[in-house]
Protein backbone atom coordinates (compact mmCIF):
# COMPACT_ATOMS: atom_id res chain seq x y z
CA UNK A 1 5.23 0.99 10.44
CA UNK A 2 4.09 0.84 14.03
CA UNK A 3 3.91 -2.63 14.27
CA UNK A 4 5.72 -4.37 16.96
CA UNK A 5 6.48 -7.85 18.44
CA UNK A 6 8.41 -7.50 21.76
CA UNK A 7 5.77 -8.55 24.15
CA UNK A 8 6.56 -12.23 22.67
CA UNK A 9 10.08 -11.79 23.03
CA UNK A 10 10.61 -10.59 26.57
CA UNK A 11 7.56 -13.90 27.41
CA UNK A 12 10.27 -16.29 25.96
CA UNK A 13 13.85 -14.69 27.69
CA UNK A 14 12.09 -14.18 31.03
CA UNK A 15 10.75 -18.03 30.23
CA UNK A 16 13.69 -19.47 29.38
CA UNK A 17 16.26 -17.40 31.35
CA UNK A 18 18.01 -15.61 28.32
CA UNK A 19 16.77 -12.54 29.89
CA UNK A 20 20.29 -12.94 32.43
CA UNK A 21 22.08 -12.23 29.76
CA UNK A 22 20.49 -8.35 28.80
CA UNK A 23 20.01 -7.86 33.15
CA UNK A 24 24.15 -8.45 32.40
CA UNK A 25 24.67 -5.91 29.89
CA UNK A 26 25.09 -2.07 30.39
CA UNK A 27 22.30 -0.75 28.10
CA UNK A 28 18.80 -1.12 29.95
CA UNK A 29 17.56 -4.69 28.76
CA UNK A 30 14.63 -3.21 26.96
CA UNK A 31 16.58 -0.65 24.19
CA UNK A 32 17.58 -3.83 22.30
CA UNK A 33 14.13 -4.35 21.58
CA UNK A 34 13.46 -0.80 20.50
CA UNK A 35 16.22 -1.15 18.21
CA UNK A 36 16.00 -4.15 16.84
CA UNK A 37 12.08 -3.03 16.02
CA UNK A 38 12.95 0.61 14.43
CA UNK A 39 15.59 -1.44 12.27
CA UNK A 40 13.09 -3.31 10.55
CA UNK A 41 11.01 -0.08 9.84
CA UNK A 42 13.55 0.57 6.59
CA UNK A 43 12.62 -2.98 5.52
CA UNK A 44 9.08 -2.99 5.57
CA UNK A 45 8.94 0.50 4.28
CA UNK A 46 10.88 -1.21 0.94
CA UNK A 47 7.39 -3.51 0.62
CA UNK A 48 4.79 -0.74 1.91
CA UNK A 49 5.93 2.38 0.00
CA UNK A 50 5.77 1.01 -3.53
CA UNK A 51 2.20 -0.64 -2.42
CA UNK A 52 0.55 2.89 -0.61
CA UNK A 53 2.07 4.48 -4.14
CA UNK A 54 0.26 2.07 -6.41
CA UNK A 55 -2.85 2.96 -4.40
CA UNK A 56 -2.13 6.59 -4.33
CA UNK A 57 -2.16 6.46 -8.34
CA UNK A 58 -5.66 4.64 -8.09
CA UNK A 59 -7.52 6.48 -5.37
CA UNK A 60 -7.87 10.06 -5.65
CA UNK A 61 -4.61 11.68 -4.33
CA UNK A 62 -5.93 14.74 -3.14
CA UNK A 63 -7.62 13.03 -0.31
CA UNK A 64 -4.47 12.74 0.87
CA UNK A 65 -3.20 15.48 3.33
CA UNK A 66 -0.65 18.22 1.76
CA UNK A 67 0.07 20.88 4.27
CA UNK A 68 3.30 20.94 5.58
CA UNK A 69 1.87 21.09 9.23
CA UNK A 70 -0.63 18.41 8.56
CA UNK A 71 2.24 16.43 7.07
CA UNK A 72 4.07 17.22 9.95
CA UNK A 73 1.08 15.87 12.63
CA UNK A 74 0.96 12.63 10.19
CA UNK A 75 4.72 12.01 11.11
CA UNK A 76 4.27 13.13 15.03
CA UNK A 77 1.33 10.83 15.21
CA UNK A 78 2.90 8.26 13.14
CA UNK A 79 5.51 7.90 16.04
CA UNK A 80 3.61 8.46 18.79
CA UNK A 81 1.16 5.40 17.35
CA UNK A 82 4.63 3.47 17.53
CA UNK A 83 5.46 4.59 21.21
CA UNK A 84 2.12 3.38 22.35
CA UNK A 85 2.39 0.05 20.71
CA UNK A 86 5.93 -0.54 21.80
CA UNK A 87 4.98 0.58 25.12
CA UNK A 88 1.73 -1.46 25.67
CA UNK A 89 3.59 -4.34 24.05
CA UNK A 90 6.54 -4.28 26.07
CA UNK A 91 3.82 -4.04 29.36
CA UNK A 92 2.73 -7.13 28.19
CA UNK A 93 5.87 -8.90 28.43
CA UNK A 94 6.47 -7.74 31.42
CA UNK A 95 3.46 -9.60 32.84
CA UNK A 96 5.55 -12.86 32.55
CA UNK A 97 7.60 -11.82 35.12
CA UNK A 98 4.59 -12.73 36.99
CA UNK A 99 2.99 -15.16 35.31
CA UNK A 100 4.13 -18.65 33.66
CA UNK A 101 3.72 -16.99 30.15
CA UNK A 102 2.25 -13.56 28.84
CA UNK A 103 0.81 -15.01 25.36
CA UNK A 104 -2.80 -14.58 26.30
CA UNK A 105 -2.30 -11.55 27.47
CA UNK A 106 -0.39 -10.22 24.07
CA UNK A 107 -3.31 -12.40 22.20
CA UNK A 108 -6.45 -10.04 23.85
CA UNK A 109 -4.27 -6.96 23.45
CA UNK A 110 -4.29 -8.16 19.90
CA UNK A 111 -7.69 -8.77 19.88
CA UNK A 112 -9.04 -5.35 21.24
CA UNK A 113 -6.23 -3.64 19.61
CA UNK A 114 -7.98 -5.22 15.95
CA UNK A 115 -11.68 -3.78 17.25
CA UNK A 116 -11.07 -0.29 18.58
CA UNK A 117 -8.02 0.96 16.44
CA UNK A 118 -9.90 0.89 13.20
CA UNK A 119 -8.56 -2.02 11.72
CA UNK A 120 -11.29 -3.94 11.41
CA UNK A 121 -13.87 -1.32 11.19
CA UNK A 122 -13.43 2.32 10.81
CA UNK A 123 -14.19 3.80 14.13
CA UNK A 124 -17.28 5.74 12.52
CA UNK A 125 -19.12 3.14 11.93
CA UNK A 126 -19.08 2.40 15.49
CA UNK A 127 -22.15 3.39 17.75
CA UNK A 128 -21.68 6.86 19.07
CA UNK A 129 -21.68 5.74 22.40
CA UNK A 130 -18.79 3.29 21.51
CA UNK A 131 -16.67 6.08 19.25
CA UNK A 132 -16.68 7.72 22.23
CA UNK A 133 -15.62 5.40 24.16
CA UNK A 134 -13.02 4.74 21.98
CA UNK A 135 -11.09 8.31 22.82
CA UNK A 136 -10.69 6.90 26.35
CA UNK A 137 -8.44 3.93 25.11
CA UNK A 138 -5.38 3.62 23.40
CA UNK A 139 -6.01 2.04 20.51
CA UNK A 140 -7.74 5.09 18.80
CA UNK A 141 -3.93 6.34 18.63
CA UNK A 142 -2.25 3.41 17.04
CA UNK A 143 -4.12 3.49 14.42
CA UNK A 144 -6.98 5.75 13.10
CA UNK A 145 -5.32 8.83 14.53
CA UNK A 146 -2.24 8.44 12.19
CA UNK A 147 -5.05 7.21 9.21
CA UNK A 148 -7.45 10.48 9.65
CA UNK A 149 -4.32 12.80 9.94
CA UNK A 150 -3.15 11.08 7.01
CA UNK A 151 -6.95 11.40 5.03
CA UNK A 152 -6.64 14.78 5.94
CA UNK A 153 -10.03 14.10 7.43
CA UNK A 154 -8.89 16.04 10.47
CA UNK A 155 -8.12 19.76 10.13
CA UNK A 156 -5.28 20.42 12.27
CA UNK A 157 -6.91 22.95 14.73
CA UNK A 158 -9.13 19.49 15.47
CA UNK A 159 -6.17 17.20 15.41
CA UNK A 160 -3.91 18.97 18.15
CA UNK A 161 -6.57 17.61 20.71
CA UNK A 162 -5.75 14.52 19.64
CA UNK A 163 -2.42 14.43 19.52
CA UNK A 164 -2.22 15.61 23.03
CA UNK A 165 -4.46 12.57 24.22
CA UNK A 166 -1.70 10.70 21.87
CA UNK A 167 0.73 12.13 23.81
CA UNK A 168 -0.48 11.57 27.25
CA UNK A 169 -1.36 7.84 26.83
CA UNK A 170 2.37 7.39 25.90
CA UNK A 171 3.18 8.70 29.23
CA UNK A 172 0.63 6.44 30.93
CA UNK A 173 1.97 3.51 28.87
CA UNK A 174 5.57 4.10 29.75
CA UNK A 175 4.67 5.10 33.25
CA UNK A 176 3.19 1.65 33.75
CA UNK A 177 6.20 0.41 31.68
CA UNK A 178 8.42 1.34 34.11
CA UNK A 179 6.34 0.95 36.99
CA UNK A 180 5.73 -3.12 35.99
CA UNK A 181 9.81 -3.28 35.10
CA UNK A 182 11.24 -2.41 38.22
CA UNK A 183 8.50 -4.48 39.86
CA UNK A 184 9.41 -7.76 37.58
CA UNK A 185 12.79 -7.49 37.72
CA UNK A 186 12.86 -7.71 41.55
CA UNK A 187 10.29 -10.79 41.17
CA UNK A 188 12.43 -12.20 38.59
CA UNK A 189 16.04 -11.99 40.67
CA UNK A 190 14.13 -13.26 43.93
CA UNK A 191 13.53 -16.48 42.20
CA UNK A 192 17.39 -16.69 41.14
CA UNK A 193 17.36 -15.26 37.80
């Protein structure tokens, strides 16, 4: 559910100039993105749910967590995974403001999003010294974070800490969103947008 695809988007309007047309409207050029993203959450949900409740059947559902409040975290991290992708994603794109395209840039995201989220390895198989490291990065909070909440393999006492560093990078991510906007889209209208 959290994944998104704007950084490719806002490469190709600020590359071929349809960006004028959003810098035109009245809404802030990047909530038709968010949008358009949380409207095909419904969508995939219609292919994921009936998968995740085959598997539920087959795996052992009491691994699952049950507790209203840890149900409740699941959700709140669930979103805040989403934030941070959007976010990071929509940083990305802004890079082409400065640069003839941003695809490399969303392609190593990618890349080190895939290693230290979990998707590719569960973080505890890592190296300690690397699981650690992996609480000073983002990714951690995409991904595992909503997973472990999930696999009730966090207690909640032990989640909250989480969730806060959740939390915080999403205000570092949009900080730098905003930060990167306002200093693109004075780039972008010097060279005649």
């Amino acid at each position: 559910f959290t994944t998104v695809w704007v950084a490719w988007e806002m490469t190709e309007e600020i590359r071929s100039g349809t960006m004028n047309m959003r810098l035109l409207r009245p809404l802030h050029p990047i909530l038709p993105h968010m949008v358009s993203h949380l409207a095909s959450i419904p969508l995939r949900g219609l292919i994921v749910i009936p998968i995740a409740a085959a598997l539920l059947i087959w795996v052992e559902p009491s691994a699952l967590v049950h507790s209203p409040a840890g149900l409740a975290a699941t959700a709140l991290s669930i979103v805040g995974a989403w934030f941070i992708a959007f976010g990071i994603q929509a940083c990305v794109g802004c890079a082409a403001f400065f640069f003839q395209s941003a695809h490399i840039l969303a392609r190593l995201y990618f890349a080190l999003f895939l290693v230290f989220s979990g998707y590719i390895l569960p973080l505890q198989l890592f190296p300690s010294w690397l699981q650690t490291a992996t609480y000073y990065l983002p990714f951690r909070y995409q991904l595992a974070l909503p997973v472990d909440l999930a696999l009730a393999r966090l207690q909640l006492s032990d989640a909250l800490p989480h969730l806060v560093a959740q939390w915080v990078w999403i205000a570092i991510v949009w900080t730098a969103l905003s930060f990167m906007w306002q200093r693109g889209i004075r780039r972008y209208e010097a060279f005649g947008a």
